[in-house]
Protein backbone atom coordinates (compact mmCIF):
# COMPACT_ATOMS: atom_id res chain seq x y z
CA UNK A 1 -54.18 4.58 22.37
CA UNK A 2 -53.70 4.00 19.09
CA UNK A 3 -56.05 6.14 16.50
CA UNK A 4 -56.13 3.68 13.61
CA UNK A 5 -56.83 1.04 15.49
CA UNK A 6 -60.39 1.27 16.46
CA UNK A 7 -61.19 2.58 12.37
CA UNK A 8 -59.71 -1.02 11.14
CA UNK A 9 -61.81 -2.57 13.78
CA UNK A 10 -64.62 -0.96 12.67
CA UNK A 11 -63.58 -1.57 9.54
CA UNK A 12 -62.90 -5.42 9.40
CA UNK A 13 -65.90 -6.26 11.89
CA UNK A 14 -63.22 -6.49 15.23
CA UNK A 15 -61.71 -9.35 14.01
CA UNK A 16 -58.23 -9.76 15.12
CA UNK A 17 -56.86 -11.48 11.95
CA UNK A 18 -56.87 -9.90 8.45
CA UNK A 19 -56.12 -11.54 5.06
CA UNK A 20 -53.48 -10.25 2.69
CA UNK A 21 -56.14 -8.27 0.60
CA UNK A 22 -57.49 -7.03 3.75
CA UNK A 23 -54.02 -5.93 5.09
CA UNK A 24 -53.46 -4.84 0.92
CA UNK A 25 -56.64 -2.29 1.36
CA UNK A 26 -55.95 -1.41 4.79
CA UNK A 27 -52.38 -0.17 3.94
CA UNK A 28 -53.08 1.02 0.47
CA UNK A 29 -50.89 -1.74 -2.04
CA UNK A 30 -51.82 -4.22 -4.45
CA UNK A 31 -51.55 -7.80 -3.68
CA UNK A 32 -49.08 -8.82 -6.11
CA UNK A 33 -46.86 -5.69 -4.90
CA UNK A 34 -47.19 -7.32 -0.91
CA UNK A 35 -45.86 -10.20 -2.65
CA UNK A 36 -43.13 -8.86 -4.13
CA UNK A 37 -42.13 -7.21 -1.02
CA UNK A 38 -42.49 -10.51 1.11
CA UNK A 39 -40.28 -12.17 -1.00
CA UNK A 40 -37.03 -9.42 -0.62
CA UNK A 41 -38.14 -9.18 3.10
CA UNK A 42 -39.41 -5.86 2.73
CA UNK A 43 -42.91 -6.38 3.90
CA UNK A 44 -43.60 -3.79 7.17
CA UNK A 45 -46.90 -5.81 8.23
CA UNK A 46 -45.75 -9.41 9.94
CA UNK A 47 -47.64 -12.56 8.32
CA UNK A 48 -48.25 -15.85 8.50
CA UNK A 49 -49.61 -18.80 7.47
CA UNK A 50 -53.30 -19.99 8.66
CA UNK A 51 -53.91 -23.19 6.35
CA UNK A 52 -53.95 -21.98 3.11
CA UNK A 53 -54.03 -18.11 3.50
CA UNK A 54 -51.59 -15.17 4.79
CA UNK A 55 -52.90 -13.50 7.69
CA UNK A 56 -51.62 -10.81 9.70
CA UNK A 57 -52.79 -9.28 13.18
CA UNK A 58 -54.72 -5.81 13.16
CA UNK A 59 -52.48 -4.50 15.66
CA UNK A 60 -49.29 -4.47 13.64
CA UNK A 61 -51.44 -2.85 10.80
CA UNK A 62 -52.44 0.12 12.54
CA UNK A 63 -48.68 0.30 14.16
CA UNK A 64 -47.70 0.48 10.79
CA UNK A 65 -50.18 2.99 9.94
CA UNK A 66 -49.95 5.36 13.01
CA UNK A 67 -46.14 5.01 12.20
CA UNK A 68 -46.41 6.49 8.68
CA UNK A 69 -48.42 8.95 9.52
CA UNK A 70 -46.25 10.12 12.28
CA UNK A 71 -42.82 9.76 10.08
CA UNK A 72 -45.49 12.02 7.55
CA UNK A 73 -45.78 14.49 10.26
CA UNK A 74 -42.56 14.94 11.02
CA UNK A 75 -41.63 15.57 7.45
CA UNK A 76 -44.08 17.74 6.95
CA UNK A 77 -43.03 20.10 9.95
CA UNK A 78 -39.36 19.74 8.48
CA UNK A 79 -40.25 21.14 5.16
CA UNK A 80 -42.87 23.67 7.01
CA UNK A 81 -39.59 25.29 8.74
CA UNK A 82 -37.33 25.20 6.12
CA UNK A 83 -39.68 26.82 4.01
CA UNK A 84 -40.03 29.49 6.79
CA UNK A 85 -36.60 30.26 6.92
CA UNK A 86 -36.14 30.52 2.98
């Protein structure tokens, strides 16, 4: 199960959609940086339109999250061993 997941629920009340400052907090960027990165595609979290706001789904948050911190992980161990063989 995912680890993140149940904080952002916790964290956002359970709901299912988030807004783009919500998603911004949860994934630690200002707004006008998400922006930025929408616009050259870049953008990891998936969003779309509900009237007049950006929304994205909790679920593809905390994939994004857990994914960081397991691409974190694994660098860390990397440099942990190379520094061990130095």
């Amino acid at each position: 199960m995912k680890s993140s997941l149940f904080l952002l629920a916790a964290q956002f009340d359970g709901r299912m959609l988030l807004s783009l400052d919500e998603v911004c907090d949860a994934i630690g960027i200002q707004k006008q940086t998400a922006y930025n990165r929408m616009s050259a595609g870049t953008f990891p979290i998936p969003m779309r339109k509900e009237g007049r706001n950006l929304v994205g789904d909790i679920r593809d948050v905390s994939d994004y999250l857990d994914e960081q911190r397991a691409a974190a992980r694994a660098n860390y161990q990397r440099m942990k061993r190379a520094l061990a063989t130095a």
